[in-house]
N, C-alpha and C. Protein backbone atom coordinates (compact mmCIF):
# COMPACT_ATOMS: atom_id res chain seq x y z
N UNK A 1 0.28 -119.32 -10.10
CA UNK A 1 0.86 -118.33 -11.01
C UNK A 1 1.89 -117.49 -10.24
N UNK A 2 2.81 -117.00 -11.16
CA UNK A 2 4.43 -115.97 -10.32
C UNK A 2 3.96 -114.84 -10.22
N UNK A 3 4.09 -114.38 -9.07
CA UNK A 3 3.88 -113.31 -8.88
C UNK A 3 4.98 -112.23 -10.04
N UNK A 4 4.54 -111.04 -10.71
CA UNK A 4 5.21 -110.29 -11.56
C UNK A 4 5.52 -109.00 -10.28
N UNK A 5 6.50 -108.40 -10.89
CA UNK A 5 7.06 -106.86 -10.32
C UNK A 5 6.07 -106.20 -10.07
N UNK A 6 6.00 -104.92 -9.15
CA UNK A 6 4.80 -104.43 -8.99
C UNK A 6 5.24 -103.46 -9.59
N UNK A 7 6.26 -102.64 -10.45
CA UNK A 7 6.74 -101.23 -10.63
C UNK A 7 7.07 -101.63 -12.14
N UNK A 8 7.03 -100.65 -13.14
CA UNK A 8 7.21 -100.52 -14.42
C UNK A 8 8.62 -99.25 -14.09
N UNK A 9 9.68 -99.75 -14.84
CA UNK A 9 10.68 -98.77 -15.03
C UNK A 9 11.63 -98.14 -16.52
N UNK A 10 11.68 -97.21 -16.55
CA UNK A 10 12.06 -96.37 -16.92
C UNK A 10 13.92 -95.86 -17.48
N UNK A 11 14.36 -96.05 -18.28
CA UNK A 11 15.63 -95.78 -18.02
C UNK A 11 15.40 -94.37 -19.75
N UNK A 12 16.72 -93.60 -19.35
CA UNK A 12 16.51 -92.19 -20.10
C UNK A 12 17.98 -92.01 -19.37
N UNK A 13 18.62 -91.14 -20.46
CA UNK A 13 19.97 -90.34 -20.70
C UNK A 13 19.06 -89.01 -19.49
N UNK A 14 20.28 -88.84 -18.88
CA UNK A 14 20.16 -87.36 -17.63
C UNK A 14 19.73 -86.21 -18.68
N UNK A 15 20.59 -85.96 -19.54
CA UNK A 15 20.40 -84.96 -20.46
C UNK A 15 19.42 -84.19 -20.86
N UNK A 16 18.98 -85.69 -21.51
CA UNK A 16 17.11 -85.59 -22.81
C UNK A 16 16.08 -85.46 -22.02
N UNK A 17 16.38 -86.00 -20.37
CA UNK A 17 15.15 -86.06 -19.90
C UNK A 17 14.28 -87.35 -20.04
N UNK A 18 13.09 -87.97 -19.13
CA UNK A 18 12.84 -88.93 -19.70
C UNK A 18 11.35 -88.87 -20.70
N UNK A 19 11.28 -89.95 -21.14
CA UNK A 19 10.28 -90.35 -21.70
C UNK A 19 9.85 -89.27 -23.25
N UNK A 20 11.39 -89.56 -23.50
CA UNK A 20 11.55 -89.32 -25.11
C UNK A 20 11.99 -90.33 -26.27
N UNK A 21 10.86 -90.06 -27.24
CA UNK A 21 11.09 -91.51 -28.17
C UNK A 21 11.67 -90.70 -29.42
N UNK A 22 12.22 -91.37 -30.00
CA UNK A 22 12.87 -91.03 -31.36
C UNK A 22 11.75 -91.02 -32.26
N UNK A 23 10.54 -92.37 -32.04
CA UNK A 23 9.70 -92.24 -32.79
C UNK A 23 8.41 -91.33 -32.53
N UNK A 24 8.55 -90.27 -31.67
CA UNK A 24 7.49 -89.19 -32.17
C UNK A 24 8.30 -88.40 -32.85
N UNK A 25 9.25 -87.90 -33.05
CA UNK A 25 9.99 -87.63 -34.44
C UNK A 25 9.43 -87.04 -36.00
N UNK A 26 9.21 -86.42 -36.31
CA UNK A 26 9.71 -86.83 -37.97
C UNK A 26 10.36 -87.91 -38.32
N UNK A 27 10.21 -88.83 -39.31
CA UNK A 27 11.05 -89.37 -39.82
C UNK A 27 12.83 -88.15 -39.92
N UNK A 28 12.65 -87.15 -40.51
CA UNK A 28 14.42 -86.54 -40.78
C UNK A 28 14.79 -86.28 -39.69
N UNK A 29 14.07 -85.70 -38.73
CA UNK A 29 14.46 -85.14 -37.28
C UNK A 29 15.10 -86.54 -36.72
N UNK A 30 13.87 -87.57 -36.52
CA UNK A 30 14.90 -89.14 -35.86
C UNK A 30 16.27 -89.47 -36.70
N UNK A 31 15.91 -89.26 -37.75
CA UNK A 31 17.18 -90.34 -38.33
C UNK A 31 18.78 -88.92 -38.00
N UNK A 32 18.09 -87.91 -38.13
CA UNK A 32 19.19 -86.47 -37.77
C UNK A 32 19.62 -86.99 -36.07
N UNK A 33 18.68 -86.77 -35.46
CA UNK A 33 19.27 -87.36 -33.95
C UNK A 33 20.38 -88.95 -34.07
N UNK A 34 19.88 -89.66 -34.25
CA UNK A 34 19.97 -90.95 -34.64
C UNK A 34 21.60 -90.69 -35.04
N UNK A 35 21.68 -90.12 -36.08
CA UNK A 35 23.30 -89.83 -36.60
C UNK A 35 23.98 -89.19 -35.82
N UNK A 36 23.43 -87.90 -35.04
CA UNK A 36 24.07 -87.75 -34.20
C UNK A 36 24.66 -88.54 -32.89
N UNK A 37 24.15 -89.34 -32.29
CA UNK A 37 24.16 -90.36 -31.52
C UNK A 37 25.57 -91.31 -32.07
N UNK A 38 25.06 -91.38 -33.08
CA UNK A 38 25.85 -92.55 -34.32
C UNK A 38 27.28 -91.86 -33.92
N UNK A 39 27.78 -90.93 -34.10
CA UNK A 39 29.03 -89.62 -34.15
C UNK A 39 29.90 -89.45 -33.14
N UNK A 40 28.90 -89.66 -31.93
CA UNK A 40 29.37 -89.46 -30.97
C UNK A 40 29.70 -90.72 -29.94
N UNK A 41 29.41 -91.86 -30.60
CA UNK A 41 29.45 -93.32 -30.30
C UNK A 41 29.94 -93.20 -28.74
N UNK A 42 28.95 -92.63 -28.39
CA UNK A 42 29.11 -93.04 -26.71
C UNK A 42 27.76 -93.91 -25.51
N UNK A 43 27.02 -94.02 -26.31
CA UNK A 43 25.55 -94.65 -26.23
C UNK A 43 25.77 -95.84 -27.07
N UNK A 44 24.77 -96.72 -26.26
CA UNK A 44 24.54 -97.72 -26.77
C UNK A 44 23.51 -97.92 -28.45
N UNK A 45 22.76 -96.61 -28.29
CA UNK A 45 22.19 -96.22 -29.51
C UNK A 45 23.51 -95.68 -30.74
N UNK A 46 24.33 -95.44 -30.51
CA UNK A 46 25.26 -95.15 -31.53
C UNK A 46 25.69 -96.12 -32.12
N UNK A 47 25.38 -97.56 -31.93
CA UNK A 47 25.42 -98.56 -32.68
C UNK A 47 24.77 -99.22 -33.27
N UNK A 48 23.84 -98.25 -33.59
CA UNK A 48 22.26 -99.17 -34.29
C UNK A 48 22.60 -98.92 -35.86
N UNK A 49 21.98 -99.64 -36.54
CA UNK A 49 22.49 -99.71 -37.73
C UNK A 49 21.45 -98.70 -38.83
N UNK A 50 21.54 -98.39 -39.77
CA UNK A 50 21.00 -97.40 -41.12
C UNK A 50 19.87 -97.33 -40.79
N UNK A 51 18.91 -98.52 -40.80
CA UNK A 51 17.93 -99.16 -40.76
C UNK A 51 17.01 -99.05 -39.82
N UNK A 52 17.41 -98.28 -38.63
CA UNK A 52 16.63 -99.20 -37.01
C UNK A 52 15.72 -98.54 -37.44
N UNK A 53 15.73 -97.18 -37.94
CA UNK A 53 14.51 -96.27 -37.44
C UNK A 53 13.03 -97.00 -38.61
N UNK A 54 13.40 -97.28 -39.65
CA UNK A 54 12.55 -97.91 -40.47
C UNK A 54 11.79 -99.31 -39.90
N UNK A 55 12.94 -100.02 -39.29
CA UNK A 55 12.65 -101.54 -38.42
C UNK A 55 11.41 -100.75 -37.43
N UNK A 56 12.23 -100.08 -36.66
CA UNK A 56 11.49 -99.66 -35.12
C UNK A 56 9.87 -99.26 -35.16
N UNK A 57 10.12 -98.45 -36.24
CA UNK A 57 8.57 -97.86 -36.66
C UNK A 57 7.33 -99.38 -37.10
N UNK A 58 8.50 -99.59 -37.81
CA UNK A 58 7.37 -100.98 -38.42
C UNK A 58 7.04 -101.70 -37.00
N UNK A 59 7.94 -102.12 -36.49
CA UNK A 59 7.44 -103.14 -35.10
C UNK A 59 6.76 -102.25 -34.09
N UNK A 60 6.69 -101.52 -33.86
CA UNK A 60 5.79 -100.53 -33.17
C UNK A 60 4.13 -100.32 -34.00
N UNK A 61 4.08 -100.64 -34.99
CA UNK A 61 2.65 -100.56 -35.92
C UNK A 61 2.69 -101.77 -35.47
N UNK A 62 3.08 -102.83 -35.16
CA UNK A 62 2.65 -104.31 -34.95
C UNK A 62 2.10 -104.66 -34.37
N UNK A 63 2.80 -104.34 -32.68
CA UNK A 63 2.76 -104.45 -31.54
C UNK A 63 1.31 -103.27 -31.55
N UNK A 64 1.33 -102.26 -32.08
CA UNK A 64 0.19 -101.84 -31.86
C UNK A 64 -0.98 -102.15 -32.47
N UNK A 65 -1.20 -102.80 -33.23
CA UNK A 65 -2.09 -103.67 -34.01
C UNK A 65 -2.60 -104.50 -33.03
N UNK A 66 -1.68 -105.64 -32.82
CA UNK A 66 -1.96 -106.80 -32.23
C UNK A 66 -2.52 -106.13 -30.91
N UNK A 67 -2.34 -105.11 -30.21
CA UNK A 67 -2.88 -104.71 -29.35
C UNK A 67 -4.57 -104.57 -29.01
N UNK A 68 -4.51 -103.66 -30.22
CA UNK A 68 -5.67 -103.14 -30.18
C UNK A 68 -6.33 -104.85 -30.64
N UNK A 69 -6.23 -105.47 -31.23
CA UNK A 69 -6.94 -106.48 -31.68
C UNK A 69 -7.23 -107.16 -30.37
N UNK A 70 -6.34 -107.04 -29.13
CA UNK A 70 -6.65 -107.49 -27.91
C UNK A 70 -7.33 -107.27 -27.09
N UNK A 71 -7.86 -106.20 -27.88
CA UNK A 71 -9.17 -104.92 -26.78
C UNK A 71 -8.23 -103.74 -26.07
N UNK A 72 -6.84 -103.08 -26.34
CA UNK A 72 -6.31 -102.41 -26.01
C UNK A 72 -6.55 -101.04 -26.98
N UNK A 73 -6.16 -99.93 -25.92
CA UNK A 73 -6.84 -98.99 -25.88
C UNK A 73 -5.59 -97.89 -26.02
N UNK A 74 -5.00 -97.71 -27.13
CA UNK A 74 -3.51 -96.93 -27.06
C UNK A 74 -3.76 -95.30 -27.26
N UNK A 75 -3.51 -94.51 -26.65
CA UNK A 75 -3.70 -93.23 -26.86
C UNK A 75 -2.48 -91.94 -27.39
N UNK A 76 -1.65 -92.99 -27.89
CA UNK A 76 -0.34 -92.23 -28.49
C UNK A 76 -0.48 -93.50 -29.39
N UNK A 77 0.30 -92.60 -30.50
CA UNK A 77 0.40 -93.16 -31.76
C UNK A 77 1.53 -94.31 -32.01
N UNK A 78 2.54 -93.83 -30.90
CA UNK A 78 3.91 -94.81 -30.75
C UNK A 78 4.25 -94.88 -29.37
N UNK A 79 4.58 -95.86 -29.05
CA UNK A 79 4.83 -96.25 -27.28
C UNK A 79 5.95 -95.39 -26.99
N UNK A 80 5.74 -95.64 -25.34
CA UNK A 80 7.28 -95.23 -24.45
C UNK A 80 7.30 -96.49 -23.80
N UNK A 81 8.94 -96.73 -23.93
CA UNK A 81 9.19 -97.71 -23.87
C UNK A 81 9.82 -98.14 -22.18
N UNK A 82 9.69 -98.79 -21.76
CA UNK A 82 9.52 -99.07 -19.84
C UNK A 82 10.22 -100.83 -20.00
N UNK A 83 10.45 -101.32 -18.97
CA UNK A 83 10.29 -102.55 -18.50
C UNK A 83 9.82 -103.04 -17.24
N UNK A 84 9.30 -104.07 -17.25
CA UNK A 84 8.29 -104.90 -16.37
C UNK A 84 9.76 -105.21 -15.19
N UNK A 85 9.58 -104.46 -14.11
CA UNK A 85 11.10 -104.99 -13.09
C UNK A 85 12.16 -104.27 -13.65
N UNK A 86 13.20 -103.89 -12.83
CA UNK A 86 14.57 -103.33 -13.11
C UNK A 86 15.21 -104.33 -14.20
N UNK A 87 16.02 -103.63 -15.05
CA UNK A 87 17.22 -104.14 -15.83
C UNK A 87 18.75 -103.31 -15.78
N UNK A 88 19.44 -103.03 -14.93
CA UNK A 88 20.43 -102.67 -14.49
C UNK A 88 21.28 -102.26 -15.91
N UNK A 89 21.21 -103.51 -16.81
CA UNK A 89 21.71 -103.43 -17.73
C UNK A 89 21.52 -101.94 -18.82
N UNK A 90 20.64 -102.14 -19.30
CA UNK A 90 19.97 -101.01 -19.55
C UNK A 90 20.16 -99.47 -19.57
N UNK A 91 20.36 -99.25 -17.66
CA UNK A 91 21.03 -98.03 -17.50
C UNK A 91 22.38 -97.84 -17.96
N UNK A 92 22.59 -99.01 -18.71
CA UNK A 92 24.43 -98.62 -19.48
C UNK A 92 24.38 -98.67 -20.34
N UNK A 93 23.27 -98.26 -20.90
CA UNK A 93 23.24 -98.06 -22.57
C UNK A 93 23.79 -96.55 -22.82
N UNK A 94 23.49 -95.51 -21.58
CA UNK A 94 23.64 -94.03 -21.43
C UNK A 94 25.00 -93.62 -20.97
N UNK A 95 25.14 -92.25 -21.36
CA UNK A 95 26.59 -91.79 -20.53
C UNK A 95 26.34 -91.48 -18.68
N UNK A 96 25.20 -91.26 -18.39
CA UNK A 96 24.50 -90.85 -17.34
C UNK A 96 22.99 -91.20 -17.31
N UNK A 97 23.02 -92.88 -17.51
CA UNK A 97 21.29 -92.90 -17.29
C UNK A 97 20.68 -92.92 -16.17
N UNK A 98 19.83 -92.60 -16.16
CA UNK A 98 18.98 -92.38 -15.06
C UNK A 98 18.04 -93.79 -14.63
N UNK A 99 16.94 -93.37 -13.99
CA UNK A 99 16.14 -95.06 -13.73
C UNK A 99 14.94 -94.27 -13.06
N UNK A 100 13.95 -94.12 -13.85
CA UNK A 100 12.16 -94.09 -12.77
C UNK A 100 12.04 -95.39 -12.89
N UNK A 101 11.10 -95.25 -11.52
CA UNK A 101 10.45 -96.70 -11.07
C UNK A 101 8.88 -96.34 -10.52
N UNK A 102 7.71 -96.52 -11.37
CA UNK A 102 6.35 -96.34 -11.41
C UNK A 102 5.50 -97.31 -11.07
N UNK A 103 4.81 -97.41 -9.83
CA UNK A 103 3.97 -98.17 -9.68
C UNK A 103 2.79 -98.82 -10.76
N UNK A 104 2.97 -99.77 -11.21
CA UNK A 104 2.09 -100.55 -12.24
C UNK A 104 0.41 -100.30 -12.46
N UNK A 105 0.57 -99.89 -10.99
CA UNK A 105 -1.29 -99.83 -10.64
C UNK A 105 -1.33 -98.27 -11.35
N UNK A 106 -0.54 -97.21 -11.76
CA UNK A 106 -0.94 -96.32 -11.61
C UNK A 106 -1.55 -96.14 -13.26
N UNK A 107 -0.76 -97.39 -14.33
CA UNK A 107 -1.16 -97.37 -15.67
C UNK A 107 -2.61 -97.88 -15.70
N UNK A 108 -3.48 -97.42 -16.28
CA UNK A 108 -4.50 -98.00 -17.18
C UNK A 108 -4.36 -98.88 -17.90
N UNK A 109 -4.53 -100.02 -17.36
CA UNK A 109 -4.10 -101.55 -18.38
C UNK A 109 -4.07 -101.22 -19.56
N UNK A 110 -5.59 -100.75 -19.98
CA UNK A 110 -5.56 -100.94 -21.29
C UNK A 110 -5.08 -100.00 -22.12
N UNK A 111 -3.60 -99.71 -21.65
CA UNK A 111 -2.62 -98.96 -22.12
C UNK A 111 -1.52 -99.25 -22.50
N UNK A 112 -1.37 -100.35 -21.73
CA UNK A 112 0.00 -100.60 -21.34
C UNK A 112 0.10 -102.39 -22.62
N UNK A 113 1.08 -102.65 -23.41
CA UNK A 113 1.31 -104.12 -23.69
C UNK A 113 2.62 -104.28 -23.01
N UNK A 114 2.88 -105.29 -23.55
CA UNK A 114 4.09 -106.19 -23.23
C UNK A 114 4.37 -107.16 -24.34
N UNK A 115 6.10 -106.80 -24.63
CA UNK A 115 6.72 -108.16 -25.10
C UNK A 115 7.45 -108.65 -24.51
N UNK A 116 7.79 -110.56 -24.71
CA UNK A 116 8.59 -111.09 -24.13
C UNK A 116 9.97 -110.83 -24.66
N UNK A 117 10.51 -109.87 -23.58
CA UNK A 117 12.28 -109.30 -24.35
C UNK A 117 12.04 -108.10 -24.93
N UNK A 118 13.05 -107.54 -25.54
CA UNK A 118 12.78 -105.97 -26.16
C UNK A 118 12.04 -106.69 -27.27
N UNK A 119 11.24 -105.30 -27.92
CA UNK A 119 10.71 -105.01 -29.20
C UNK A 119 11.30 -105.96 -30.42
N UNK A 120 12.55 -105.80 -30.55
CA UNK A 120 13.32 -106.30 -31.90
C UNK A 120 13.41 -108.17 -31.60
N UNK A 121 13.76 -108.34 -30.85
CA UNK A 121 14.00 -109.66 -30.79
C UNK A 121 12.49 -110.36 -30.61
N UNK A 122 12.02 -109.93 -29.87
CA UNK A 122 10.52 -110.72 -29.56
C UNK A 122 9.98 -110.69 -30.79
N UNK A 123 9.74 -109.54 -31.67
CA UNK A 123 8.64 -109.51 -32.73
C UNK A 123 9.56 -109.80 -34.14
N UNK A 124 11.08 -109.99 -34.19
CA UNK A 124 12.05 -110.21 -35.00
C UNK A 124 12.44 -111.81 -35.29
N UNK A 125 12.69 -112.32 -34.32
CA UNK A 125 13.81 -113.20 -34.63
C UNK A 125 12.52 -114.51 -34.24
N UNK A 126 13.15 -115.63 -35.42
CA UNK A 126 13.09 -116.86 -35.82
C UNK A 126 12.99 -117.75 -35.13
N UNK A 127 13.27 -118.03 -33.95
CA UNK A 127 14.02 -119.05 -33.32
C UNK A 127 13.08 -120.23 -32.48
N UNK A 128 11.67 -119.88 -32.85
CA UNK A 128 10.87 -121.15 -32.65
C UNK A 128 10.31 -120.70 -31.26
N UNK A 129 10.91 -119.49 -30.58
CA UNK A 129 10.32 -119.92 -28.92
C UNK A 129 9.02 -119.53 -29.13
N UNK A 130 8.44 -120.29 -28.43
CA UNK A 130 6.44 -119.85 -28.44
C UNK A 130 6.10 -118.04 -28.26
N UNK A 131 7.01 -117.70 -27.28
CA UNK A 131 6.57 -115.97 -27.14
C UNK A 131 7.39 -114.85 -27.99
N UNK A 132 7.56 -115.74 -29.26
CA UNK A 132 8.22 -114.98 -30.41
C UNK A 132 7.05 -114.10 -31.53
N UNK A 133 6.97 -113.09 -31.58
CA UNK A 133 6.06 -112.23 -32.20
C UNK A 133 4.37 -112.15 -31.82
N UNK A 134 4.45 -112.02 -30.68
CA UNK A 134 3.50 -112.04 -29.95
C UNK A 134 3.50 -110.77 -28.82
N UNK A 135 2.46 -109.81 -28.37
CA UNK A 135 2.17 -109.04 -27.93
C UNK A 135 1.33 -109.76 -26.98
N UNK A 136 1.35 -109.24 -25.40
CA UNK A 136 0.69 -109.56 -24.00
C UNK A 136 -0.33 -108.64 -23.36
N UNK A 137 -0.99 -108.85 -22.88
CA UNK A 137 -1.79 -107.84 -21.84
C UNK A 137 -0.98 -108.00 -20.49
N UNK A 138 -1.51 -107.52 -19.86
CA UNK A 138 -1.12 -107.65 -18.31
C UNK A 138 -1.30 -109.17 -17.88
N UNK A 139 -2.69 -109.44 -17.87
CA UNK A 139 -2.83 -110.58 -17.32
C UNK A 139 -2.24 -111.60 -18.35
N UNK A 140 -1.86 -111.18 -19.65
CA UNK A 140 -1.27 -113.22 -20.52
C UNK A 140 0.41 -112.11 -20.41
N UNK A 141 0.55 -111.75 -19.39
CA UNK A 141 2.12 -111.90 -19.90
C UNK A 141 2.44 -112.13 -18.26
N UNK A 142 1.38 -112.00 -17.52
CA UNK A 142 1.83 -113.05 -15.96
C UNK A 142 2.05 -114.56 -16.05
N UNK A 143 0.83 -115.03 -16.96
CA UNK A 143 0.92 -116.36 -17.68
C UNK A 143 2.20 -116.86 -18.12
N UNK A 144 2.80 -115.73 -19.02
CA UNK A 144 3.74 -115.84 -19.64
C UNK A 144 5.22 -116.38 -18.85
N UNK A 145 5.18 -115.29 -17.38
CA UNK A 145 6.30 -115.14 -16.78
C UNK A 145 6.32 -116.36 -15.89
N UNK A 146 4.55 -116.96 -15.61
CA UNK A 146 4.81 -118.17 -14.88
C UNK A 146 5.25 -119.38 -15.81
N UNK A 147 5.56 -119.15 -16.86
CA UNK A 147 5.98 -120.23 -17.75
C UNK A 147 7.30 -120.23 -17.72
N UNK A 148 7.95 -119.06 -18.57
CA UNK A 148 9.25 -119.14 -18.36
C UNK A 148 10.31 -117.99 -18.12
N UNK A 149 9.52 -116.89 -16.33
CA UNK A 149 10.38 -116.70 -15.71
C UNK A 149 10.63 -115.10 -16.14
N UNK A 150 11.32 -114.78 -15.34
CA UNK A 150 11.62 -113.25 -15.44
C UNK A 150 13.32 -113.42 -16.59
N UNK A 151 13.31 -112.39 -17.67
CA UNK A 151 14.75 -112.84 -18.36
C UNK A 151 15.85 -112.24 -17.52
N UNK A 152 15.07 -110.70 -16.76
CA UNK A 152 16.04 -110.41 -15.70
C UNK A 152 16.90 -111.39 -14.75
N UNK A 153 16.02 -112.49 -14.22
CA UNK A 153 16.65 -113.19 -13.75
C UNK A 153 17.81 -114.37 -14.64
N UNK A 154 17.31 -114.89 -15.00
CA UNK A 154 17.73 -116.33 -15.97
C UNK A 154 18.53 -115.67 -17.14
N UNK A 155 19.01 -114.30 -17.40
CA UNK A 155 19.96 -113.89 -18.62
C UNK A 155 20.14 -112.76 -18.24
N UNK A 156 21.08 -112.28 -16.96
CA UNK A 156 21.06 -111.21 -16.59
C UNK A 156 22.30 -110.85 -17.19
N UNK A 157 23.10 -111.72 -17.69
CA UNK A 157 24.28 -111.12 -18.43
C UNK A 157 23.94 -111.42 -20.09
N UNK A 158 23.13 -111.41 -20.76
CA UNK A 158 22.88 -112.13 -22.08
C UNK A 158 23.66 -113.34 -22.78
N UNK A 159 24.14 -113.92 -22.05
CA UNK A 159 24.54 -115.30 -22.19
C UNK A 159 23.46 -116.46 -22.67
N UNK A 160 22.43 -116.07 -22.22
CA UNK A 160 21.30 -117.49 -22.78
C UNK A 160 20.28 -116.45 -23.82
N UNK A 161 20.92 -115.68 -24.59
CA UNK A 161 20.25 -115.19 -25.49
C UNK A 161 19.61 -113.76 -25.66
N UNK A 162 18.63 -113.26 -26.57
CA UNK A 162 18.85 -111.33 -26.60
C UNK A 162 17.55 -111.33 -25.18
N UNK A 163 17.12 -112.45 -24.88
CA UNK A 163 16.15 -112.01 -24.02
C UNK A 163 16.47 -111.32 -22.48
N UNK A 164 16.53 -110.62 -22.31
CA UNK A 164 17.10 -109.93 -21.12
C UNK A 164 16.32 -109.02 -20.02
N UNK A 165 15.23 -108.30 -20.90
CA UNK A 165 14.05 -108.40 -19.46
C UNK A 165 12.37 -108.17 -20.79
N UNK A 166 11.58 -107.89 -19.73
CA UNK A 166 10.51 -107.83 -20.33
C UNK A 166 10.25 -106.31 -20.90
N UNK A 167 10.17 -106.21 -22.32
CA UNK A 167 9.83 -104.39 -22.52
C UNK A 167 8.29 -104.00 -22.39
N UNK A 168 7.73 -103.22 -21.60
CA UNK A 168 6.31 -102.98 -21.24
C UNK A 168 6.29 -101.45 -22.56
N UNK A 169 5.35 -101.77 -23.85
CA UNK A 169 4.89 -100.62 -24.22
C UNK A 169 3.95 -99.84 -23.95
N UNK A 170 4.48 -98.15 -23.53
CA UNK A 170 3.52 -97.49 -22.78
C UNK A 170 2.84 -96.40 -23.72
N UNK A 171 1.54 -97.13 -23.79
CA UNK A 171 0.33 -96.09 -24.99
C UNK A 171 -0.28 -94.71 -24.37
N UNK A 172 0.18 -94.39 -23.41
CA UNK A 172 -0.06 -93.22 -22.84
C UNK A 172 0.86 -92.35 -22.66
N UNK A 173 0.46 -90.84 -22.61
CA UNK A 173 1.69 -89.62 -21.76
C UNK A 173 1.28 -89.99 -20.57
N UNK A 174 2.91 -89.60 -19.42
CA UNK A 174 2.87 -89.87 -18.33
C UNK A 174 3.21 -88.57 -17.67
N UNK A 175 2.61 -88.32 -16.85
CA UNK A 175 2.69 -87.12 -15.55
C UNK A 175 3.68 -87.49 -14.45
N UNK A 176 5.15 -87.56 -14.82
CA UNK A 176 5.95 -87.63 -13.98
C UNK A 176 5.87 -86.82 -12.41
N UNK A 177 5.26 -85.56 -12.66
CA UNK A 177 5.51 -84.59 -11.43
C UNK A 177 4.22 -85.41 -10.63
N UNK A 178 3.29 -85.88 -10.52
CA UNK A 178 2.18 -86.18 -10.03
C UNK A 178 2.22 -87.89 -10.15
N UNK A 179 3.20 -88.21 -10.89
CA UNK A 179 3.60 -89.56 -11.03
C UNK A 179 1.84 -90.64 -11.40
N UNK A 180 1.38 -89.91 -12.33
CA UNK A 180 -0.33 -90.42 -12.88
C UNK A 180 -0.19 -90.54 -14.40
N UNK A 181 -1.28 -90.72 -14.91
CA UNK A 181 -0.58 -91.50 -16.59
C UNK A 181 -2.23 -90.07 -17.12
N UNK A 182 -1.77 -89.14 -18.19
CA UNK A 182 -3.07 -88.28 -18.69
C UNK A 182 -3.90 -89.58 -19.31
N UNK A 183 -4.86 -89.06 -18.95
CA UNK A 183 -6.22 -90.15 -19.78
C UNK A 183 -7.39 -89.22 -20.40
């Protein structure tokens, strides 16, 4: 089996600070941010379409479903969203993004899922690959990566498709200053 990353990371606008989701929100408050974003089309979020926040919410009830059906143990209602290994890419979604990098050991597994690729494409799109709408634990998404590979590596420019790294959903608040996950 491939050895996986040992660090879960983090990318967040300098601004907001990290480990802010649109979806702890209100629904009017997100979709109010959301437009704002939209306005100022300087983020990669200013190009999401009418819709995301309705999409986003739904695939986040999914992924958390299928979770818990896995014996996972989520203690927020909606994830923060991380990836398994750096994605460089990523930090250019922001005008000034930033990048934490958190040791893996420090999550409570049964906190943490994983999809293969972001949220939207993994639990979205059609296209026949086996790790299409499917949610991981720790240990079946090492499985996973010894099958077919880190996307960081093999689509680091998105040329072979939206898969581009692994998104780790994080069911816990995290204690940045003490760098520990509250339980």
């Amino acid at each position: 089996m491939i050895l996986i990353p040992n660090y879960l990371y983090h990318y967040y606008e300098a601004e907001v600070g990290p480990f802010k989701t649109l979806s702890d929100l209100l629904e009017e408050q997100a979709e109010k941010e959301l437009e704002n974003l939209r306005k100022s089309g300087q983020t990669f979020a200013s190009k999401r379409p009418k819709d995301y926040m309705l999409i986003r919410r739904e695939l986040e009830r999914m992924v958390r479903t299928q979770f818990i059906e896995k014996g996972g143990k989520p203690l927020r209602s909606t994830p923060i969203s991380m990836t398994l290994g750096p994605c460089q890419w990523i930090k250019q979604w922001y005008k000034d993004g930033q990048e934490l990098k958190i040791p893996i050991e420090v999550f409570d597994h049964n906190t943490i899922s994983f999809t293969y690729g972001d949220i939207f494409p993994a639990m979205r799109y059609n296209d026949h690959k086996p790790y299409r709408k499917k949610v991981y634990t720790l240990e079946e998404i090492k499985e996973v990566v010894s099958i077919y590979g880190m996307p960081q590596e093999w689509n680091k420019n998105g040329e072979n498709g939206p898969d581009r790294y692994i998104e780790v959903q994080v069911w816990c608040d995290v204690d940045i200053d003490n760098m520990s996950v509250f339980k």
